[in-house]
Protein backbone atom coordinates (compact mmCIF):
# COMPACT_ATOMS: atom_id res chain seq x y z
CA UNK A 1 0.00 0.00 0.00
CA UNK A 2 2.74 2.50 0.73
CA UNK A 3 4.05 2.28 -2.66
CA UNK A 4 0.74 3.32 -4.40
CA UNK A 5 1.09 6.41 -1.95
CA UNK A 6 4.29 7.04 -2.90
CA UNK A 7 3.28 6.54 -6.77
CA UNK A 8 0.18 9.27 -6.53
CA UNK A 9 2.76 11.30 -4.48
CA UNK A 10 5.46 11.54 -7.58
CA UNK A 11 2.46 11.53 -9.74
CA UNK A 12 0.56 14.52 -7.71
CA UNK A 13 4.33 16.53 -7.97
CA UNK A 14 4.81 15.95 -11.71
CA UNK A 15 1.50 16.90 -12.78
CA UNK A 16 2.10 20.58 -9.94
CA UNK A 17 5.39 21.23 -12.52
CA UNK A 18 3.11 20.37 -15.49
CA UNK A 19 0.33 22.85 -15.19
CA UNK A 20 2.22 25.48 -13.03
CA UNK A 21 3.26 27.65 -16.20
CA UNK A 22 -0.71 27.54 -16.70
CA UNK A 23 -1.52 28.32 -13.39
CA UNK A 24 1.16 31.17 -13.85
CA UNK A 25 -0.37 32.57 -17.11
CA UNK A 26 -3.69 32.88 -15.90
CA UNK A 27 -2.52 34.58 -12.57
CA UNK A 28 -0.86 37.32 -14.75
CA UNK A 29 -3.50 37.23 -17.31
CA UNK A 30 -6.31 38.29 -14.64
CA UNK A 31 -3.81 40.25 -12.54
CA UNK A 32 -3.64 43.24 -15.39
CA UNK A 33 -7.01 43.38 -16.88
CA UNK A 34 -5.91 40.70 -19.48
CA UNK A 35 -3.04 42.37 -20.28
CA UNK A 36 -0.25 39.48 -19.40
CA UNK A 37 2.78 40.29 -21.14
CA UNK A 38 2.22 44.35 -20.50
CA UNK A 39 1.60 46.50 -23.59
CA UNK A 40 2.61 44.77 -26.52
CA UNK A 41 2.18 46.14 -30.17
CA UNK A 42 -0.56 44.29 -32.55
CA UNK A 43 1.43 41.99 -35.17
CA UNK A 44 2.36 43.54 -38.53
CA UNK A 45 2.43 47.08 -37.40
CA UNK A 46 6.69 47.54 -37.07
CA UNK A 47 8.03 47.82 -40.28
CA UNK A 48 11.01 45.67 -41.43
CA UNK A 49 13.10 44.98 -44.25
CA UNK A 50 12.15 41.05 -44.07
CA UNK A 51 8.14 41.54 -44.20
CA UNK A 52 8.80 44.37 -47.34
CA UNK A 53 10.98 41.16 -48.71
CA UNK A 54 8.23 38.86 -48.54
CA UNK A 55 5.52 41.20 -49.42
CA UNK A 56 7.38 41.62 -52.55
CA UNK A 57 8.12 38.13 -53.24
CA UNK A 58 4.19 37.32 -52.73
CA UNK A 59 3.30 40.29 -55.05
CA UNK A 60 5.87 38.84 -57.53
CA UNK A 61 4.57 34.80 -57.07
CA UNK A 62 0.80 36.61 -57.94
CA UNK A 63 1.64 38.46 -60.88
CA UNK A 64 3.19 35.12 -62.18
CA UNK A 65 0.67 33.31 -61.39
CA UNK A 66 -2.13 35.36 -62.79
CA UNK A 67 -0.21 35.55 -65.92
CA UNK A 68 -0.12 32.40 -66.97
């Protein structure tokens, strides 16, 4: 019997380490008005010379594309 404790002891402490990054996220998540990583800008506002690059290559790929 002791070593079915000791198996949903180990068991109980893995699963603790598993979901504490979850447990973490939704602590900071509901600590600043769901806001957890602070003020963060939305995606694809900063400008950069690797989204004109692809921005260009997709314009190219559909002017190809809708030539043929």
């Amino acid at each position: 019997m002791g070593s079915v404790t000791l198996l949903f002891l180990i068991m109980f402490i893995i699963a603790g380490c598993a979901f504490a990054p979850l447990g973490y996220f939704i602590y900071k998540f509901t600590q600043e008005n769901g806001k957890p990583f602070g003020e963060t800008e939305p995606h694809g506002d900063s400008q950069s010379w690797v989204l004109d690059l692809a921005e260009k290559l997709i314009h190219k790929a559909k002017a190809v594309i809708s030539k043929k």
